[in-house]
PDB file of N, CA and C in Angstrom:
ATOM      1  N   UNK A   1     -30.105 -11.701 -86.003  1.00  0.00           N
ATOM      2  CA  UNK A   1     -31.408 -11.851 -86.586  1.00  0.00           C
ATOM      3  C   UNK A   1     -31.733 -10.588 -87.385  1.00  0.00           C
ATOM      4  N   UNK A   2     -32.545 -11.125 -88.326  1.00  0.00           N
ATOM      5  CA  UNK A   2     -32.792 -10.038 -89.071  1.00  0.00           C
ATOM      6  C   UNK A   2     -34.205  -9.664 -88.854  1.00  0.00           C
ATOM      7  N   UNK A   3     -34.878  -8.271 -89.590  1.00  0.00           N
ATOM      8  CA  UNK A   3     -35.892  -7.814 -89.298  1.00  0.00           C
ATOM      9  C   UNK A   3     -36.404  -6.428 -90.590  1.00  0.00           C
ATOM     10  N   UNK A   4     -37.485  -6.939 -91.045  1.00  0.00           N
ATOM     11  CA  UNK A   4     -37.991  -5.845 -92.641  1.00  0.00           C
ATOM     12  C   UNK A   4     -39.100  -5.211 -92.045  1.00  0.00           C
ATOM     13  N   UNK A   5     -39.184  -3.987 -91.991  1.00  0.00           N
ATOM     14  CA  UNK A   5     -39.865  -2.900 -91.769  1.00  0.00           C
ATOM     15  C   UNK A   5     -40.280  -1.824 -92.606  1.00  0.00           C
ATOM     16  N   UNK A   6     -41.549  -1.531 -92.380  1.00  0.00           N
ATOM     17  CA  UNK A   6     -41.563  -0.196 -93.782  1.00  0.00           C
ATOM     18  C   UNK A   6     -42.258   1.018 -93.066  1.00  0.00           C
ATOM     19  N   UNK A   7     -41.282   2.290 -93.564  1.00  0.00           N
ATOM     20  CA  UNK A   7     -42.116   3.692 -93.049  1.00  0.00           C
ATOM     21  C   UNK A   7     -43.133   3.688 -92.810  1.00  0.00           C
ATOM     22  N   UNK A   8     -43.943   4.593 -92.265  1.00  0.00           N
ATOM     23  CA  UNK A   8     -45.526   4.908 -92.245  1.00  0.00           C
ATOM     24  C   UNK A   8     -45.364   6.383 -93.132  1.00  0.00           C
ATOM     25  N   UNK A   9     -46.123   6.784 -93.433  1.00  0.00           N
ATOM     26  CA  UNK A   9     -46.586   7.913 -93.955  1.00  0.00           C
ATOM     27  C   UNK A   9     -45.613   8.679 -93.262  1.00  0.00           C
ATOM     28  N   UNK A  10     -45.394   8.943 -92.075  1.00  0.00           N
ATOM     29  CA  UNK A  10     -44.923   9.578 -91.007  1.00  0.00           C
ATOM     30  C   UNK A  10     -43.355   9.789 -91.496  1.00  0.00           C
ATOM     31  N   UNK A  11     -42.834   8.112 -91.959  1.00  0.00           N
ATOM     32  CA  UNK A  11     -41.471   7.812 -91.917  1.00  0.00           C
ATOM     33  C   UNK A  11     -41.126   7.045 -90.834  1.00  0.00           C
ATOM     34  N   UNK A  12     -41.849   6.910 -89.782  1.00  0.00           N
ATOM     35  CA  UNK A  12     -41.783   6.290 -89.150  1.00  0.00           C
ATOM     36  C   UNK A  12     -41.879   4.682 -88.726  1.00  0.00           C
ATOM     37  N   UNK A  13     -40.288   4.294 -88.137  1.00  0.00           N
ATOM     38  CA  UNK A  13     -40.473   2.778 -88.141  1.00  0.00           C
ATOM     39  C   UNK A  13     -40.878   1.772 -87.001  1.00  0.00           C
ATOM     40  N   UNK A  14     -41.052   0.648 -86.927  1.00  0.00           N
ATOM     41  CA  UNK A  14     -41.198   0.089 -85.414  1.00  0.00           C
ATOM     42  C   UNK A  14     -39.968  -0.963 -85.189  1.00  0.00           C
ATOM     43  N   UNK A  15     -39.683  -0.557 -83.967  1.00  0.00           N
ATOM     44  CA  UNK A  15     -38.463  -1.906 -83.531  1.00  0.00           C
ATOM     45  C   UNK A  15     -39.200  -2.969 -83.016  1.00  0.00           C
ATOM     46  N   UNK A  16     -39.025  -4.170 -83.701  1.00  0.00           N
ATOM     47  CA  UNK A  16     -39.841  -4.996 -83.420  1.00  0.00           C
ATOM     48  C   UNK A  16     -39.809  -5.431 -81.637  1.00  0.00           C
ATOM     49  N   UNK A  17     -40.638  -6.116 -81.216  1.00  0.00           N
ATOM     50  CA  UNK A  17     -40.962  -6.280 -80.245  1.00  0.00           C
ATOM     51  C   UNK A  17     -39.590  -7.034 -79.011  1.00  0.00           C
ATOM     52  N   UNK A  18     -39.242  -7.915 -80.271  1.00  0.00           N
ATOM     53  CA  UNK A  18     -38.001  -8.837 -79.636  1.00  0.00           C
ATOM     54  C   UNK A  18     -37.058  -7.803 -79.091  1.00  0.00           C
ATOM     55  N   UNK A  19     -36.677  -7.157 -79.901  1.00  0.00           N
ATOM     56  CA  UNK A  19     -35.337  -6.352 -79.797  1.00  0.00           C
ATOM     57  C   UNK A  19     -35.613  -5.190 -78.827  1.00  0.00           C
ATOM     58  N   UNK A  20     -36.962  -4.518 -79.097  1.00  0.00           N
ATOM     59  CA  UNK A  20     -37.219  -3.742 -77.727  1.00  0.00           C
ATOM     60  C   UNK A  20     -36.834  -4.387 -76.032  1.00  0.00           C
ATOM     61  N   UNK A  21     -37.511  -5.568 -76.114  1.00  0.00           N
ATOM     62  CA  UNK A  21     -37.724  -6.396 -75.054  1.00  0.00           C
ATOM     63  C   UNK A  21     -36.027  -6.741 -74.489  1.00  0.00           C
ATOM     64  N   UNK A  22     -35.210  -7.314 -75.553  1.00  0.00           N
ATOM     65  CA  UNK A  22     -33.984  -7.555 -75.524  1.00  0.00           C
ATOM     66  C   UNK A  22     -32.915  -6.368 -74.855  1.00  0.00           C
ATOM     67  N   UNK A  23     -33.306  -5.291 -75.433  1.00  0.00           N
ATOM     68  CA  UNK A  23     -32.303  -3.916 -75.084  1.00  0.00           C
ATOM     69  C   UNK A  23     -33.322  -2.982 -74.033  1.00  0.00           C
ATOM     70  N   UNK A  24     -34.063  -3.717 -73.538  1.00  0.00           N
ATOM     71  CA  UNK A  24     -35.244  -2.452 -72.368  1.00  0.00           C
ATOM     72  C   UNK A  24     -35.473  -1.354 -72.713  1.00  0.00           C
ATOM     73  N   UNK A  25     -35.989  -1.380 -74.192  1.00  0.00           N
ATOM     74  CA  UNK A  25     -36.231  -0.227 -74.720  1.00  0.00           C
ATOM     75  C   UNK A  25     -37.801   0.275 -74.856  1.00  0.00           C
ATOM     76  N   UNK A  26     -38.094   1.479 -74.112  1.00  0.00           N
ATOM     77  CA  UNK A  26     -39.509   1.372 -73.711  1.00  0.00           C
ATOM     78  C   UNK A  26     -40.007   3.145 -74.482  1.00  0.00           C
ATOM     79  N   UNK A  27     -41.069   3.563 -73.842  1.00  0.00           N
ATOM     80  CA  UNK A  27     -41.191   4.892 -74.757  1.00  0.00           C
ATOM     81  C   UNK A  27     -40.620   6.043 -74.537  1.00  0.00           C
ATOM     82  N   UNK A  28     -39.623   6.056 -73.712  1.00  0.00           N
ATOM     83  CA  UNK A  28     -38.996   7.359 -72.974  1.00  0.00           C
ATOM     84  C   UNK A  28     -37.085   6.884 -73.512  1.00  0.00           C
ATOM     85  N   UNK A  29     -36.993   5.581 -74.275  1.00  0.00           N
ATOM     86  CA  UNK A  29     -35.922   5.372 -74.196  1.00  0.00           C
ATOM     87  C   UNK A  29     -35.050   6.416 -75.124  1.00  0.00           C
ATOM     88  N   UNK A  30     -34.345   7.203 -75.024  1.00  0.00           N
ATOM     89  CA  UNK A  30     -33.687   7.599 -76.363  1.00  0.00           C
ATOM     90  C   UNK A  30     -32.683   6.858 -77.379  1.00  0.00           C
ATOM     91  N   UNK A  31     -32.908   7.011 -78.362  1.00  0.00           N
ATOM     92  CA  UNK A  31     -31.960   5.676 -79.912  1.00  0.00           C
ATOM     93  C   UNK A  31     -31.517   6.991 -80.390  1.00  0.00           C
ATOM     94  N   UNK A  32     -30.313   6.999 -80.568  1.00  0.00           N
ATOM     95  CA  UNK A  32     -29.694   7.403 -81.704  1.00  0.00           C
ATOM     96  C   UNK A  32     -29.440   6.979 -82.783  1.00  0.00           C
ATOM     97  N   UNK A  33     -29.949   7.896 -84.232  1.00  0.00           N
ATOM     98  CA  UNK A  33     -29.846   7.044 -85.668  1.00  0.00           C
ATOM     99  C   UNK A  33     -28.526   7.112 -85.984  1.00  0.00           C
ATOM    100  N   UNK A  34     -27.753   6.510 -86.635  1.00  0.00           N
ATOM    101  CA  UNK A  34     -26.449   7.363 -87.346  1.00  0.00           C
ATOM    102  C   UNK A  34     -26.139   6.978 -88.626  1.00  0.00           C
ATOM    103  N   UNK A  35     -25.887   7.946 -89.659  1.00  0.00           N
ATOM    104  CA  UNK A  35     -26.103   7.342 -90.836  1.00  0.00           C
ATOM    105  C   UNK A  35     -24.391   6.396 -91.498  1.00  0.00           C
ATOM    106  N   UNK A  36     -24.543   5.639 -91.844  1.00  0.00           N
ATOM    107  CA  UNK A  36     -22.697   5.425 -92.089  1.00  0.00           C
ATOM    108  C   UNK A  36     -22.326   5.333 -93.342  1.00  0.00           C
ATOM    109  N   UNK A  37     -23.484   5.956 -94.342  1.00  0.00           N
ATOM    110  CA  UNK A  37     -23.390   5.775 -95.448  1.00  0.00           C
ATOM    111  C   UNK A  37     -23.152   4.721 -96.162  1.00  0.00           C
ATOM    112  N   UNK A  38     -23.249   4.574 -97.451  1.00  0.00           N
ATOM    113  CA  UNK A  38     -23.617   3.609 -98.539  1.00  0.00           C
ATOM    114  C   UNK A  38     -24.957   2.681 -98.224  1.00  0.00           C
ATOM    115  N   UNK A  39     -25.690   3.705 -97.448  1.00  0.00           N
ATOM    116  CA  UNK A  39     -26.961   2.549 -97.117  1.00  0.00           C
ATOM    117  C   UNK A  39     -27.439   1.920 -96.092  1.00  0.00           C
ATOM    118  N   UNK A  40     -25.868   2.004 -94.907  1.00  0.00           N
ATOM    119  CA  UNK A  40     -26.031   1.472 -93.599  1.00  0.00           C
ATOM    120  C   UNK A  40     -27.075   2.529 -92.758  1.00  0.00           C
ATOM    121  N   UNK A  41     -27.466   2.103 -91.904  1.00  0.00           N
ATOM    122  CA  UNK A  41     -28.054   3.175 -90.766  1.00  0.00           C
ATOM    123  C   UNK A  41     -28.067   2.157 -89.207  1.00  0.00           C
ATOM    124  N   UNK A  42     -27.041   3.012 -88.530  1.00  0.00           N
ATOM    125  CA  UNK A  42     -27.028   1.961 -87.226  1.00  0.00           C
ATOM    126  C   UNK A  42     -28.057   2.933 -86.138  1.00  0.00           C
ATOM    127  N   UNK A  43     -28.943   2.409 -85.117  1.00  0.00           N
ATOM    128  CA  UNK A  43     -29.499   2.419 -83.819  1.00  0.00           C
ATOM    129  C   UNK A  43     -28.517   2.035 -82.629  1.00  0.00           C
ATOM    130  N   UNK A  44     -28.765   3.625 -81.553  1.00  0.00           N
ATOM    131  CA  UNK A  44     -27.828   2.867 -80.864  1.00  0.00           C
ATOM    132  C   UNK A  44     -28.629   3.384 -79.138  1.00  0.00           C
ATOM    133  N   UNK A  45     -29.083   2.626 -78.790  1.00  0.00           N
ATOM    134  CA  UNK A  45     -29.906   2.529 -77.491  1.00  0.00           C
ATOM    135  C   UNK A  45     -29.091   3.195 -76.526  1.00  0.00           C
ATOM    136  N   UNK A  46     -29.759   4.999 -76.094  1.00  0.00           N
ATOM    137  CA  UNK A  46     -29.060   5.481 -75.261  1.00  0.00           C
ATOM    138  C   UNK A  46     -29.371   5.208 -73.750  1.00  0.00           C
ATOM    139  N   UNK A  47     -28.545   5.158 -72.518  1.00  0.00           N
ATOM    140  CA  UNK A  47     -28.900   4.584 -71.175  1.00  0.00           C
ATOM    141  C   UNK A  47     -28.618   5.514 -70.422  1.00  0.00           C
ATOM    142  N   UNK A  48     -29.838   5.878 -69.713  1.00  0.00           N
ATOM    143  CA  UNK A  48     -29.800   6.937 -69.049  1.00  0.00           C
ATOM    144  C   UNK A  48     -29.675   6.289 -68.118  1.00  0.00           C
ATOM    145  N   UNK A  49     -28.834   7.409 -67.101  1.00  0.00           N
ATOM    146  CA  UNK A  49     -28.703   6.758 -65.711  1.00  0.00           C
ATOM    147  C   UNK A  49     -29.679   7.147 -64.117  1.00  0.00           C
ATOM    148  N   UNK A  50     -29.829   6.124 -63.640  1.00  0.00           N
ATOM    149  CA  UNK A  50     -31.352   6.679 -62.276  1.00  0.00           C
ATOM    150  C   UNK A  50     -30.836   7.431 -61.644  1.00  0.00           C
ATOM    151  N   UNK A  51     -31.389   8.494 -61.180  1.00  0.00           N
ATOM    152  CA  UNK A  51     -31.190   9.789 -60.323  1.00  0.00           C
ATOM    153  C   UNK A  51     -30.628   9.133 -59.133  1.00  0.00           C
ATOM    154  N   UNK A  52     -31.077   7.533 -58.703  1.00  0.00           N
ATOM    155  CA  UNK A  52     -30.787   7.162 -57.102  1.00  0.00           C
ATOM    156  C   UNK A  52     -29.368   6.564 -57.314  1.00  0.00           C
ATOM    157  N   UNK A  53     -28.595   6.440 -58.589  1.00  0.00           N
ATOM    158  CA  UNK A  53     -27.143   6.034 -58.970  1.00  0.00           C
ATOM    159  C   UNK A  53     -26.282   7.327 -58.698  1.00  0.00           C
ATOM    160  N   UNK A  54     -26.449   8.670 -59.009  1.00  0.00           N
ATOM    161  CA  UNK A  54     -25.264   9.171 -59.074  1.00  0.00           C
ATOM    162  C   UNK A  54     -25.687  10.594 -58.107  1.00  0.00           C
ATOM    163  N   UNK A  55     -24.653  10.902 -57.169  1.00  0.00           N
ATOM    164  CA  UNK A  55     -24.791  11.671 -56.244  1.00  0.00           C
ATOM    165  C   UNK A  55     -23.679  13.537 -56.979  1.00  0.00           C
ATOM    166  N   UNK A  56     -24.560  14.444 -56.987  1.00  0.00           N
ATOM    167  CA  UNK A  56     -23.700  15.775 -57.052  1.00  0.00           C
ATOM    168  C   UNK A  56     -23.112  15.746 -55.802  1.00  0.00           C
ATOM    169  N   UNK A  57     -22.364  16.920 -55.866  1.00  0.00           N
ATOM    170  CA  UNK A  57     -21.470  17.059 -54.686  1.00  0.00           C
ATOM    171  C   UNK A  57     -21.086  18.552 -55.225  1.00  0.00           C
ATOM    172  N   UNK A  58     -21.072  19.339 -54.420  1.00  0.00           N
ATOM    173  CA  UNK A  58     -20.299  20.815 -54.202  1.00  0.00           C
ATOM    174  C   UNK A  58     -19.697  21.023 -53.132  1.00  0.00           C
ATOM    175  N   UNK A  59     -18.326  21.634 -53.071  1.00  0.00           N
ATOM    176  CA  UNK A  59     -17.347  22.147 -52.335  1.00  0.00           C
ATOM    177  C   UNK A  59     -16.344  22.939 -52.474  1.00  0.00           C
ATOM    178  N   UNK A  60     -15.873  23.269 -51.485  1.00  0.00           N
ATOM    179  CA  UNK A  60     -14.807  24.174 -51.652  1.00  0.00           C
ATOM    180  C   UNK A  60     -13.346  24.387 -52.926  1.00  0.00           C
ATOM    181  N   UNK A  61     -13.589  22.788 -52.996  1.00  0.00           N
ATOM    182  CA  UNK A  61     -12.812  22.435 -54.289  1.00  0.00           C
ATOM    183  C   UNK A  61     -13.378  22.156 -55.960  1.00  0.00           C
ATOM    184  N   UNK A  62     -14.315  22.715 -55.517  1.00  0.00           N
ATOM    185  CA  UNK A  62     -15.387  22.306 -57.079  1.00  0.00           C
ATOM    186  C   UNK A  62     -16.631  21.758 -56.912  1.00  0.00           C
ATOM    187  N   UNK A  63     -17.109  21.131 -58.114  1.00  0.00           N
ATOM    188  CA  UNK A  63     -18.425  20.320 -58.212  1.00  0.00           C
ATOM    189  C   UNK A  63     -17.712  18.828 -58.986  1.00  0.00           C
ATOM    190  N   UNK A  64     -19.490  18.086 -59.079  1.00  0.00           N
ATOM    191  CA  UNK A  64     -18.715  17.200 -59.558  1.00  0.00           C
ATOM    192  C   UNK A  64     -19.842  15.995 -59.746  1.00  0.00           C
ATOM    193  N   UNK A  65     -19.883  14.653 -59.734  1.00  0.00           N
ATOM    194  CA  UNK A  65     -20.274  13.641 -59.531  1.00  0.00           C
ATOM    195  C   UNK A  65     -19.907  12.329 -59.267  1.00  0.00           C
ATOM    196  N   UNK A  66     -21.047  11.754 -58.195  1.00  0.00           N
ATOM    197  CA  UNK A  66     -20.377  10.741 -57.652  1.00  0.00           C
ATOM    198  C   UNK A  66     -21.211   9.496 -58.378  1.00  0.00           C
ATOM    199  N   UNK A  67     -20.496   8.418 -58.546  1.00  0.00           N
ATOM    200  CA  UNK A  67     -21.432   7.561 -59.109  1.00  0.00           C
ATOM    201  C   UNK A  67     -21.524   6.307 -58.312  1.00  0.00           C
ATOM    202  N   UNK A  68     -22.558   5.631 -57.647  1.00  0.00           N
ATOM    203  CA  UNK A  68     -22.953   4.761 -56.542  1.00  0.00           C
ATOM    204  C   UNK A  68     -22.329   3.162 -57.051  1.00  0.00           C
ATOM    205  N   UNK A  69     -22.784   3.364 -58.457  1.00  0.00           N
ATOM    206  CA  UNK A  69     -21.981   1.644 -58.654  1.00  0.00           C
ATOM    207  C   UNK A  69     -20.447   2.626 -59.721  1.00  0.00           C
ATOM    208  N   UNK A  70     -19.389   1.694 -59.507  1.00  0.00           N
ATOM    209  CA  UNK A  70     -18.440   2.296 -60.123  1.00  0.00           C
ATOM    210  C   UNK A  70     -18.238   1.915 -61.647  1.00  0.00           C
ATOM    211  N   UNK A  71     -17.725   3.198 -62.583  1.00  0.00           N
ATOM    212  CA  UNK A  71     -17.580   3.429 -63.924  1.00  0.00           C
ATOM    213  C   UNK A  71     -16.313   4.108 -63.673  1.00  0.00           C
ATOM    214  N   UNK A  72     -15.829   3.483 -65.082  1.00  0.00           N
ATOM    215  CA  UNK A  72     -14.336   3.992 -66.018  1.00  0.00           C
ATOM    216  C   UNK A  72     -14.429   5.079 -66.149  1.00  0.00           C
ATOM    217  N   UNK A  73     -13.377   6.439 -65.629  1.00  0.00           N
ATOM    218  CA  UNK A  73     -14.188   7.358 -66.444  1.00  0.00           C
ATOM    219  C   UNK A  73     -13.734   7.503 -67.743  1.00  0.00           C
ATOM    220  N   UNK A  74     -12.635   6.340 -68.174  1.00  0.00           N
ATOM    221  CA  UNK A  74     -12.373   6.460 -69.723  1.00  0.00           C
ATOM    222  C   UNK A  74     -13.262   6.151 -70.699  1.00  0.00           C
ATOM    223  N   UNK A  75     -14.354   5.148 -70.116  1.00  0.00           N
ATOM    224  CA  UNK A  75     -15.281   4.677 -70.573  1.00  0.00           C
ATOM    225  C   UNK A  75     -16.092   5.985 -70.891  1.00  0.00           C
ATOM    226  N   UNK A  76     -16.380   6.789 -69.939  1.00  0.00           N
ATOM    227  CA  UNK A  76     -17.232   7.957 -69.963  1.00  0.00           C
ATOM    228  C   UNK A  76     -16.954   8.777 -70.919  1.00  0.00           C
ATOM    229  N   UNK A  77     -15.348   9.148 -70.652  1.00  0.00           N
ATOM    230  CA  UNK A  77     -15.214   9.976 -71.745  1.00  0.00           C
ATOM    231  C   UNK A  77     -14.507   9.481 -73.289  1.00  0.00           C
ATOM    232  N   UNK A  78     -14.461   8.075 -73.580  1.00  0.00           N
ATOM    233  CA  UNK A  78     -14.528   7.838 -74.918  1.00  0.00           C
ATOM    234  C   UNK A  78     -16.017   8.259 -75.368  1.00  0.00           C
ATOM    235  N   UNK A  79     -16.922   7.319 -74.794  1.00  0.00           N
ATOM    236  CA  UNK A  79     -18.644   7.461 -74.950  1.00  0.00           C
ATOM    237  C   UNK A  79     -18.859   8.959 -75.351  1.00  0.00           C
ATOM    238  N   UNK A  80     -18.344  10.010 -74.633  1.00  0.00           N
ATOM    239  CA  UNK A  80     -19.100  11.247 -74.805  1.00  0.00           C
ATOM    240  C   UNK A  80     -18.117  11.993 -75.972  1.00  0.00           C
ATOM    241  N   UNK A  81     -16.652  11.605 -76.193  1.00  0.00           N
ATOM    242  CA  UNK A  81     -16.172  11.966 -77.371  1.00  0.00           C
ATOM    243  C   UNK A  81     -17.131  11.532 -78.715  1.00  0.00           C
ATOM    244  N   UNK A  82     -17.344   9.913 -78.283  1.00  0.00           N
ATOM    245  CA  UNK A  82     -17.944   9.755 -79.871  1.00  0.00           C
ATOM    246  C   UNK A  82     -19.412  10.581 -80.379  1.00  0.00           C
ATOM    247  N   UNK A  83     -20.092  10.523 -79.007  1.00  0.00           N
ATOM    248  CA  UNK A  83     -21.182  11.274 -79.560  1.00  0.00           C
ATOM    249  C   UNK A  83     -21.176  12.404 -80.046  1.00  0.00           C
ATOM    250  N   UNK A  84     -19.987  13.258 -79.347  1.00  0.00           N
ATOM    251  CA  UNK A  84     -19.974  14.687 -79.514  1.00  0.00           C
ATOM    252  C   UNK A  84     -19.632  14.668 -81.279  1.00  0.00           C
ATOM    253  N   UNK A  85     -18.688  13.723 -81.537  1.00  0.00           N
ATOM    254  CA  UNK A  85     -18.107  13.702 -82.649  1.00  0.00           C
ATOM    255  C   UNK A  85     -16.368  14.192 -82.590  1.00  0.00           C
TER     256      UNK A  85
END
């Protein structure tokens, strides 16, 4: 679906209501813009994770994190390559 929007004074745009609602995107959510040139500009709904999901841990062998439901950590660290760039 598509969707036409125009700056405010500000520059500022609104995600329409659907698509908020669709991706649980509320006022604390963070979006990353990214530009891809020739005109494109993609949004990309960042997901933070709940403090009651992932457990620290310190020991004798390091630090670290534990995560309560299980993740790839290839997943993790493709994700944090691309952002980094």
């Amino acid at each position: 679906m598509t969707y036409t929007t125009v700056p405010s004074i500000k520059g500022q745009i609104t995600i329409p209501s659907e698509i908020r609602a669709k991706y649980h995107i509320g006022k604390d959510t963070p979006v990353v813009i990214e530009d891809q040139g020739k005109g494109v500009i993609t949004l990309k709904i960042m997901r933070m994770v709940d403090d009651n999901e992932i457990e620290y841990y310190e020991d004798d062998g390091g630090f670290g994190l534990n995560f309560k439901k299980p993740i790839d950590p290839q997943v993790l660290i493709d994700a944090i390559k691309k952002i980094d760039g």
